[in-house]
C-alpha atoms as a PDB file:
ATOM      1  CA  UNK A   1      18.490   2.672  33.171  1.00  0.00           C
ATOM      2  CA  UNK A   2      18.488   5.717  31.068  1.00  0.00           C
ATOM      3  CA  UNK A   3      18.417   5.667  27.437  1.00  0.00           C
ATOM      4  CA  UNK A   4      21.057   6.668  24.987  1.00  0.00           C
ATOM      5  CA  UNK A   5      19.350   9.226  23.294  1.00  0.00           C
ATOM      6  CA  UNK A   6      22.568  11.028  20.693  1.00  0.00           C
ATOM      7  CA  UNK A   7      22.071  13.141  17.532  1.00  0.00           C
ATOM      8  CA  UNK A   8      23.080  11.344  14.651  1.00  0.00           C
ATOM      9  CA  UNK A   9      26.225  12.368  13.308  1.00  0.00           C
ATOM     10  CA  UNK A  10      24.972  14.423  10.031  1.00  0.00           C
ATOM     11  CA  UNK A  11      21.319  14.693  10.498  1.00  0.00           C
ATOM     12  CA  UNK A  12      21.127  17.415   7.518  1.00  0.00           C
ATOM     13  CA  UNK A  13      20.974  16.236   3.549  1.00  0.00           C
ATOM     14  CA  UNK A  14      24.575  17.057   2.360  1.00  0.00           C
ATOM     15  CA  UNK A  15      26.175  16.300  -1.308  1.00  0.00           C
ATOM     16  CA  UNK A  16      28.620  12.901  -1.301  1.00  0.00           C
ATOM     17  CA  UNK A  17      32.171  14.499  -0.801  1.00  0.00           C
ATOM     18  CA  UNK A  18      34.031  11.666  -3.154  1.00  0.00           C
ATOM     19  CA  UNK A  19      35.247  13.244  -6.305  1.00  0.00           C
ATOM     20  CA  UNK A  20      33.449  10.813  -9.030  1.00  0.00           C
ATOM     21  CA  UNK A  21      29.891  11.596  -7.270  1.00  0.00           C
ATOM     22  CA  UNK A  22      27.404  13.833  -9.464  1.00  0.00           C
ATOM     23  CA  UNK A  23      23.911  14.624  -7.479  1.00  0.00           C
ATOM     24  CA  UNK A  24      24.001  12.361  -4.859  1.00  0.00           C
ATOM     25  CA  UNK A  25      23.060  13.533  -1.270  1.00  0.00           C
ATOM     26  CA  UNK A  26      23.604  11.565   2.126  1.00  0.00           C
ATOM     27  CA  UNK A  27      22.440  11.549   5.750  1.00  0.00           C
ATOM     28  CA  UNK A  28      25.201  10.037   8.350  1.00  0.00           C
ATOM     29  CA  UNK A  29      22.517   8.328  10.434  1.00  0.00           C
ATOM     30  CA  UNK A  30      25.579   6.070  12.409  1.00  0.00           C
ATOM     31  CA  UNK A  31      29.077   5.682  12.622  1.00  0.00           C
ATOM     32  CA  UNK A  32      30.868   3.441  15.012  1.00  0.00           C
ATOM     33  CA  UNK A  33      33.928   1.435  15.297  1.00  0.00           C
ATOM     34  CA  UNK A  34      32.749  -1.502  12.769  1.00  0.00           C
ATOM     35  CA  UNK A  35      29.908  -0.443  11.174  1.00  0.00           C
ATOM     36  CA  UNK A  36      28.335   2.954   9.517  1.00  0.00           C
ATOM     37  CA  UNK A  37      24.865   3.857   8.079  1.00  0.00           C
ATOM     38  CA  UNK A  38      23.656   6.601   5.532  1.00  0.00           C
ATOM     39  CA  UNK A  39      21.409   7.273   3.508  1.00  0.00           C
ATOM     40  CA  UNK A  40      22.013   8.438   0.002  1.00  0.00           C
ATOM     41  CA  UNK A  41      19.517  10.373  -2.275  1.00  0.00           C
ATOM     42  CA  UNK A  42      20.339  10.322  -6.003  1.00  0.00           C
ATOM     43  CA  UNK A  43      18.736  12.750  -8.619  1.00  0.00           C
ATOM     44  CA  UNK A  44      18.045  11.740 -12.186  1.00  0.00           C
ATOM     45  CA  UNK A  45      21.467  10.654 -13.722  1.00  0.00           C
ATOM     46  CA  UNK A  46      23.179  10.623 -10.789  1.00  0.00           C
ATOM     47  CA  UNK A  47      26.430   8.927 -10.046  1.00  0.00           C
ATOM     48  CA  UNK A  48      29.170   7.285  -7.380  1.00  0.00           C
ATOM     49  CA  UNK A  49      31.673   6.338 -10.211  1.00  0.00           C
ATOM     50  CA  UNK A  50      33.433   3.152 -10.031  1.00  0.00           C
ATOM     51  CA  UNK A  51      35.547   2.165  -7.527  1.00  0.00           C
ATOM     52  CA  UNK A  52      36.597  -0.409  -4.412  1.00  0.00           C
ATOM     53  CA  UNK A  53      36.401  -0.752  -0.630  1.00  0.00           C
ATOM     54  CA  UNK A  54      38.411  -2.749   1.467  1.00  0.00           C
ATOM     55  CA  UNK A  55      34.778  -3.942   3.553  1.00  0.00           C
ATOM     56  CA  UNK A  56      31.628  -4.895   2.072  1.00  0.00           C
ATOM     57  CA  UNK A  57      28.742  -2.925   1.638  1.00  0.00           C
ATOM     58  CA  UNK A  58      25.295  -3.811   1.291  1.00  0.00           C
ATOM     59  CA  UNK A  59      22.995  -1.108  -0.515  1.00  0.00           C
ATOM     60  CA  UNK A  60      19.244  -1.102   0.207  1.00  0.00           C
ATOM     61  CA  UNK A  61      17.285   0.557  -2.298  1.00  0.00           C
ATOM     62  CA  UNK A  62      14.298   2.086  -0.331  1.00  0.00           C
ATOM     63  CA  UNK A  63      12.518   4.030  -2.932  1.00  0.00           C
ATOM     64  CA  UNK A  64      12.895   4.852  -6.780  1.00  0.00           C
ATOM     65  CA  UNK A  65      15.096   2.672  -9.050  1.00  0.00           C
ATOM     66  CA  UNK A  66      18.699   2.719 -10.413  1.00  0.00           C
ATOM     67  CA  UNK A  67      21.525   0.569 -11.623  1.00  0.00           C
ATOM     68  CA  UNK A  68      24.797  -1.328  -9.999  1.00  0.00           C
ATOM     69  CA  UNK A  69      27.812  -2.958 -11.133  1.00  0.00           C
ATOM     70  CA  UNK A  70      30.066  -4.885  -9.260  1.00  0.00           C
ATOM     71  CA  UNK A  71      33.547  -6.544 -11.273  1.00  0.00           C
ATOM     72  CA  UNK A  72      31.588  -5.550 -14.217  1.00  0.00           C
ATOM     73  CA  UNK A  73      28.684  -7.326 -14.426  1.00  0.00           C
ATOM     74  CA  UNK A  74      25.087  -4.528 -13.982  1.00  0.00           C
ATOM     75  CA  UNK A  75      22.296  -5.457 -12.739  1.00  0.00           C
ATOM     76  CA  UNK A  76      18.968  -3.022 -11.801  1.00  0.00           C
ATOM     77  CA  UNK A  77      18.006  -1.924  -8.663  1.00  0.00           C
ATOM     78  CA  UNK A  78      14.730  -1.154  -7.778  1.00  0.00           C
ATOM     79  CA  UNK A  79      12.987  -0.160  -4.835  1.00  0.00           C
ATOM     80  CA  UNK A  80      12.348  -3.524  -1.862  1.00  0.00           C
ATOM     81  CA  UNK A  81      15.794  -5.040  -3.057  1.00  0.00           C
ATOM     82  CA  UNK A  82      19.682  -4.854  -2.521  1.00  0.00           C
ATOM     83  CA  UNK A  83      22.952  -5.628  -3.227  1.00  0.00           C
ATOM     84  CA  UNK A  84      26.146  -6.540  -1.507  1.00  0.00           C
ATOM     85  CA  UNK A  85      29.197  -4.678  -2.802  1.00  0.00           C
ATOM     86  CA  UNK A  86      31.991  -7.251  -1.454  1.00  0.00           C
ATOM     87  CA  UNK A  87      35.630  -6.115  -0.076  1.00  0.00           C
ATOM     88  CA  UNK A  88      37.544  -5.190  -2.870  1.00  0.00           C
ATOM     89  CA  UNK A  89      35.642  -5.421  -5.807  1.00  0.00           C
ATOM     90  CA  UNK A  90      35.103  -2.553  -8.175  1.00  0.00           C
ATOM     91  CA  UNK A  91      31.353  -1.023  -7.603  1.00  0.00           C
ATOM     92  CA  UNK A  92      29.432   1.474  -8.738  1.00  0.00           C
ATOM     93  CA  UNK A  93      25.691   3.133  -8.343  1.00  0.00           C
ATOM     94  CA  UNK A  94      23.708   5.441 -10.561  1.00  0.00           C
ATOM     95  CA  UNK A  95      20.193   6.712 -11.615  1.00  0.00           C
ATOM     96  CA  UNK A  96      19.293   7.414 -15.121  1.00  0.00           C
ATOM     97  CA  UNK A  97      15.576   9.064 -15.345  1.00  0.00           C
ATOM     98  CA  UNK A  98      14.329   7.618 -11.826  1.00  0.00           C
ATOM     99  CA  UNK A  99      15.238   9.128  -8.765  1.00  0.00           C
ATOM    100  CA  UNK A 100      16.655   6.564  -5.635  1.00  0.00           C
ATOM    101  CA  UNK A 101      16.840   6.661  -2.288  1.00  0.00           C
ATOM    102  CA  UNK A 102      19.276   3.538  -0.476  1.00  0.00           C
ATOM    103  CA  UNK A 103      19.937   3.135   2.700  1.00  0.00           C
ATOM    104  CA  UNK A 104      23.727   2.004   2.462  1.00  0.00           C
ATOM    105  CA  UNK A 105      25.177   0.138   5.222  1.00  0.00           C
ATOM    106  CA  UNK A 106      29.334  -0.398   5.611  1.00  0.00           C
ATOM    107  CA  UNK A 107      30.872  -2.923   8.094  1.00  0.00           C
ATOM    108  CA  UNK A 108      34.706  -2.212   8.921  1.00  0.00           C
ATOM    109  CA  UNK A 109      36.813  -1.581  11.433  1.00  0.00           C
ATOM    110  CA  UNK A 110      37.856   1.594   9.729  1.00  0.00           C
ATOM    111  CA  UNK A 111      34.621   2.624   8.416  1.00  0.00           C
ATOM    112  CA  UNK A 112      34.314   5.907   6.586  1.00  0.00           C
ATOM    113  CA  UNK A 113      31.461   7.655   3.943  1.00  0.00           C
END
């Protein structure tokens, strides 16, 4: 059997087009029916303003450090850790001096970054 070898879907860094995102870049690694992975890279003071998702997403932070809030409540985020944003909850992400680099995963049926 051959393997599936396929270009990712957006192999090039390109800024977050989601009006309420300020200097954060992604990298469309998968999309399929149910489930969807990027990679974001946020400058210093960075932002993905608050908002919800009908699916849960978890949010690997892979290098740098930031902040998340989910209902409200804002917790750090540092690089070796995550969080789970769940469906229909209020979230947001953002950087304040650091830098951060997630990996940002999204399970749906109707999955879309």
């Amino acid at each position: 059997m051959i393997p599936g070898v396929a270009p990712v879907p957006r192999p090039e860094w390109s800024p977050v087009a989601r009006e309420g995102c300020v200097g954060v870049e992604s990298k469309l690694l998968l999309r399929a029916d149910d489930l969807s992975l990027a990679l974001l890279r946020f400058d210093a003071h960075a932002e993905i303003d608050e908002h919800a998702a009908p699916h849960e997403i978890v949010v690997v932070c892979l290098e740098g450090a930031g902040f998340t809030s989910v209902a409200g409540d804002t917790a750090a985020l540092q690089a070796g850790e995550r969080v789970v944003w769940p469906p229909g909850l209020p979230h947001r992400v953002w950087t304040e001096t650091s830098h951060m680099l997630t990996l940002m995963v999204e399970r749906s049926t109707a999955v879309r970054l």
